[in-house]
Protein backbone atom coordinates (compact mmCIF):
# COMPACT_ATOMS: atom_id res chain seq x y z
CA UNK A 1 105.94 77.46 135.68
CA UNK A 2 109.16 77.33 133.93
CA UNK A 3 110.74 78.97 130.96
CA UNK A 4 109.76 75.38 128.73
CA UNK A 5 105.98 76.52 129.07
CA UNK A 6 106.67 79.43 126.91
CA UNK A 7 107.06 80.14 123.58
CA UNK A 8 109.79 82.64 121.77
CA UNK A 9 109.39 82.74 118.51
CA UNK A 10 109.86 84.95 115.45
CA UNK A 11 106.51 87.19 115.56
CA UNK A 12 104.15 86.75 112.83
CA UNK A 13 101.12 88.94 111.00
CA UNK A 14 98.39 87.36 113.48
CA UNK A 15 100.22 88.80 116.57
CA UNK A 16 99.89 92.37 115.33
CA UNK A 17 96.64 92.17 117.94
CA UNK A 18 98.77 92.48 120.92
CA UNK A 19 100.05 96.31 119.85
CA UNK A 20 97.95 98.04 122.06
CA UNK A 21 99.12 95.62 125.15
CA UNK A 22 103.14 95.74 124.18
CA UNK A 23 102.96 99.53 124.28
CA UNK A 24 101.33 99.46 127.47
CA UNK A 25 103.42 96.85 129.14
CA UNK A 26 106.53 98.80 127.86
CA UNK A 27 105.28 102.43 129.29
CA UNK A 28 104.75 100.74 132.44
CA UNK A 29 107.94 99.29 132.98
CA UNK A 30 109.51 102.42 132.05
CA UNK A 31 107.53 104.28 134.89
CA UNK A 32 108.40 101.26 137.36
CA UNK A 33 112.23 101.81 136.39
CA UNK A 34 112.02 105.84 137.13
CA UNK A 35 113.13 105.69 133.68
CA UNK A 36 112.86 107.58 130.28
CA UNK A 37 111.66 105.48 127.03
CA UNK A 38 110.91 106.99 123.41
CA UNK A 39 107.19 106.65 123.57
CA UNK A 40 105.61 104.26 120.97
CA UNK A 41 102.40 103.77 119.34
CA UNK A 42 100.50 100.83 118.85
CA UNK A 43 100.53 101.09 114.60
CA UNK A 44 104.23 101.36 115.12
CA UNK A 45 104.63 98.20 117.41
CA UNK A 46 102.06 96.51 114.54
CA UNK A 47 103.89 97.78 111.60
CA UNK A 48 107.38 95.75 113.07
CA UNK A 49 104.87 92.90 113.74
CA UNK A 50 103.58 92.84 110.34
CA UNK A 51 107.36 93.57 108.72
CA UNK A 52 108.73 90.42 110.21
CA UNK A 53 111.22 92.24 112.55
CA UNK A 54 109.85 91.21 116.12
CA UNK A 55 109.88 88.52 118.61
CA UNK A 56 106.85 87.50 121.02
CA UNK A 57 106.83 85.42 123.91
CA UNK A 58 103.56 83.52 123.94
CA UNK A 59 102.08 81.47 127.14
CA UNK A 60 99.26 79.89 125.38
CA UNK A 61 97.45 82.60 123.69
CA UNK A 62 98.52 85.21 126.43
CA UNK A 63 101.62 87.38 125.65
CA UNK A 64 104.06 87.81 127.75
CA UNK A 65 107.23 89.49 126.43
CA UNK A 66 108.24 91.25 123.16
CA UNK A 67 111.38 93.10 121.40
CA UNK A 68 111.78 94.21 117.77
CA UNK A 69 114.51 95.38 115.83
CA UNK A 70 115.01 98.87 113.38
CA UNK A 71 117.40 99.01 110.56
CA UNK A 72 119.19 102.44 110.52
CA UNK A 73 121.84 104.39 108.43
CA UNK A 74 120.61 102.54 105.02
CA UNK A 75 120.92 98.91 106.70
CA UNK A 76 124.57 99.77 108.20
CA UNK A 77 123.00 99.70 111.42
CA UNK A 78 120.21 97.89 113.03
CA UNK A 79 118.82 98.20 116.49
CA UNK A 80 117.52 95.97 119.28
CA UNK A 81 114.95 97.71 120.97
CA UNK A 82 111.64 97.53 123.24
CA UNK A 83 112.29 94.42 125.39
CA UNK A 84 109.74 93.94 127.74
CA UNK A 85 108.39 90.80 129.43
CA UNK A 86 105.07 90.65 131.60
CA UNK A 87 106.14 91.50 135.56
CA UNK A 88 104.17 87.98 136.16
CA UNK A 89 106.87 86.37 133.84
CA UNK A 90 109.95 87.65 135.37
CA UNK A 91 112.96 86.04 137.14
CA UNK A 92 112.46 82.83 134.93
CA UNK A 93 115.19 83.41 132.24
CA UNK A 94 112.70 85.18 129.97
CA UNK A 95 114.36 88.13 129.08
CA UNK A 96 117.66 86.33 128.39
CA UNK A 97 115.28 84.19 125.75
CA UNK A 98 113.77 86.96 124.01
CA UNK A 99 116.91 88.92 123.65
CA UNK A 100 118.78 85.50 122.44
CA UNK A 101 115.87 85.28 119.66
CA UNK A 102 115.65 89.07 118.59
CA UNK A 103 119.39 88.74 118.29
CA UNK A 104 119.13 85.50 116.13
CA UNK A 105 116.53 87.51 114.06
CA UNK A 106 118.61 90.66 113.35
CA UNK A 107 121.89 88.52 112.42
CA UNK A 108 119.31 86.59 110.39
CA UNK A 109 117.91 90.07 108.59
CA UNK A 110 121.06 92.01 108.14
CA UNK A 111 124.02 89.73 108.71
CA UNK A 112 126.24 91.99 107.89
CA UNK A 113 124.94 95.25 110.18
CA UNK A 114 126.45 96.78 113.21
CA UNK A 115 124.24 96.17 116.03
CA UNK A 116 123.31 98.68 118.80
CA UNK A 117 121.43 99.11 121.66
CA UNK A 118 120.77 102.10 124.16
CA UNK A 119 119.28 101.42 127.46
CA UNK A 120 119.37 102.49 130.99
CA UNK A 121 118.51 98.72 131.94
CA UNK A 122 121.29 96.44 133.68
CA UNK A 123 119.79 93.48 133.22
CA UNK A 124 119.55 94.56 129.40
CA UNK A 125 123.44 95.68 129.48
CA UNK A 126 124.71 92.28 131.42
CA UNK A 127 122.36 90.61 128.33
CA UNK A 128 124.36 92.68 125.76
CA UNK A 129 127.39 91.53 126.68
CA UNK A 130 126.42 87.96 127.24
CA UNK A 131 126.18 88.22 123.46
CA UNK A 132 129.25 90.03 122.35
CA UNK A 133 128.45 93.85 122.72
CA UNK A 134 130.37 96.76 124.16
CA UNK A 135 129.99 99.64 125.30
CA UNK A 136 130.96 102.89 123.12
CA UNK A 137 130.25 106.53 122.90
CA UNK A 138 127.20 107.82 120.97
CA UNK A 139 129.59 109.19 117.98
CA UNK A 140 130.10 105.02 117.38
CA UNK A 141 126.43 104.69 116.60
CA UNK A 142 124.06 105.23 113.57
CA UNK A 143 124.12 109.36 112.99
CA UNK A 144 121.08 108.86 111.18
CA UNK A 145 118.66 111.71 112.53
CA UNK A 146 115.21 109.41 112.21
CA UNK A 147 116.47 107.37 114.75
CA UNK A 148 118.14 110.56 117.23
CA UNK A 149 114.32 112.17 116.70
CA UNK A 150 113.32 108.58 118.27
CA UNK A 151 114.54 109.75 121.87
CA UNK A 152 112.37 112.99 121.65
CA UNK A 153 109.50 111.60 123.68
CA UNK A 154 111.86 110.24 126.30
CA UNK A 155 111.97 112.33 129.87
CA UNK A 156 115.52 112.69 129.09
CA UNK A 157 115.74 113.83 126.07
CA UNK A 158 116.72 117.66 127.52
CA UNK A 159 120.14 115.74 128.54
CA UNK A 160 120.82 114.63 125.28
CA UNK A 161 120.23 117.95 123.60
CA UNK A 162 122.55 119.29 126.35
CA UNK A 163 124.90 117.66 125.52
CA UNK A 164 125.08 117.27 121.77
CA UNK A 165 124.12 114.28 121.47
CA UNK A 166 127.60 112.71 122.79
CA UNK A 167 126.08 111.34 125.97
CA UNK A 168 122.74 110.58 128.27
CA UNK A 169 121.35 108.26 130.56
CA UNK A 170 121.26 105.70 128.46
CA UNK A 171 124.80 103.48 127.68
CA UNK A 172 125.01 103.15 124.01
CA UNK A 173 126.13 98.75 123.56
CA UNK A 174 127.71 98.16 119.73
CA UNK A 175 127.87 94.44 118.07
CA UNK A 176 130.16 94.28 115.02
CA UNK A 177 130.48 91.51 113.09
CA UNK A 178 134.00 93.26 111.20
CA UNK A 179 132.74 93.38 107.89
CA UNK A 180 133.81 91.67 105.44
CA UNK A 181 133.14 88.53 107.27
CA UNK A 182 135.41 85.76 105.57
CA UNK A 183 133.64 83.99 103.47
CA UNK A 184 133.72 80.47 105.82
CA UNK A 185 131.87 83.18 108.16
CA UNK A 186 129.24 84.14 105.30
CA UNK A 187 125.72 83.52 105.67
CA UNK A 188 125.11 79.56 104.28
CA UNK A 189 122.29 78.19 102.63
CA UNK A 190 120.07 77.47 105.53
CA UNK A 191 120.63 81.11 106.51
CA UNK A 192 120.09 82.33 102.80
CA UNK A 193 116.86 79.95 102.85
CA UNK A 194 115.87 81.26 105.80
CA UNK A 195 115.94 85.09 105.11
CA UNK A 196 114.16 83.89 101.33
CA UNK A 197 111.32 82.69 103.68
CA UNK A 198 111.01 85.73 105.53
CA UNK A 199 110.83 87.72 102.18
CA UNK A 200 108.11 85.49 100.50
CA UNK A 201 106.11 85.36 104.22
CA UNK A 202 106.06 88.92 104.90
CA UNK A 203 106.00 90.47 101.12
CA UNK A 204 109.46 92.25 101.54
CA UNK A 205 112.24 93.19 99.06
């Protein structure tokens, strides 16, 4: 088997069926890690499904690896969160796939956001930077408390709150696309058609 065999693609309505299985497969790598993760549940996983902000990795009708994005601080700031791919599927360039598409999909969304990650994952970090991301303190990332309240189900969340918030475990990763963006760098039409279909496929504003 090799990564051609599987597909990454944006996630769509009909894949909202695998919730149950993402959060699972996501708790469990957590545990496998020694690692704290923000528990989820499986109508959150469906409701980025459904709101065309996730990416599935599909061998046949089997899933196999998953990541969605959150938009933060009134769209200033979006997330990349909840990578996971099926311990049977690892080792062939999956992750690296998935992360490439989820990041495609967030430019796509919110061109003009700062993009952020937390994560106590190397392979995630090495990914991060692949794609332009650094590392920065906490104080450089969305202060919008819905997403801080996010980390209260992790194990570590006592070392956060120790700390005010200005460090953990985790290494916070920032994208920033400098906004403005000259206009050559603006989205084009293909990119404008392209967010107009996700609006008319998934019902959003």
């Amino acid at each position: 088997m090799d990564l051609s065999d599987i597909n990454v693609t944006y996630a769509q309505p009909e894949h909202a069926r695998y919730a149950e299985q993402i959060v699972n497969l996501i708790y469990e790598s957590a545990l496998q890690r020694g690692t704290g993760i923000a528990r989820r549940t499986p109508e959150y996983i469906a409701a980025k499904i459904n709101g065309g902000k996730s990416v599935v990795a599909l061998h046949g009708d089997r899933l196999v690896g998953f990541s969605y994005i959150e938009c933060w601080g009134h769209g200033d700031f979006v997330a990349t969160s909840g990578l996971i791919v099926d311990p049977e599927y690892r080792h062939l360039g999956l992750a690296g796939a998935i992360k490439a598409k989820t990041f495609e999909l967030a430019r796509l969304r919110f061109p003009f956001a700062k993009l952020f990650s937390i994560t106590t994952s190397l392979p995630v970090m090495k990914l991060n930077s692949r794609m332009g991301y650094k590392p920065v303190t906490f104080s450089e990332l969305t202060d919008d408390e819905e997403f801080w309240r996010g980390c209260e189900g992790c194990r570590n969340y006592d070392i956060l709150q120790r700390n005010n918030r200005r460090m953990c475990l985790c290494t916070g990763m920032l994208y920033d696309p400098v906004q403005p963006l000259p206009t050559s760098e603006r989205p084009n039409a293909y990119m404008l058609m392209m967010r107009n279909s996700f609006k008319k496929l998934f019902h959003l504003k």
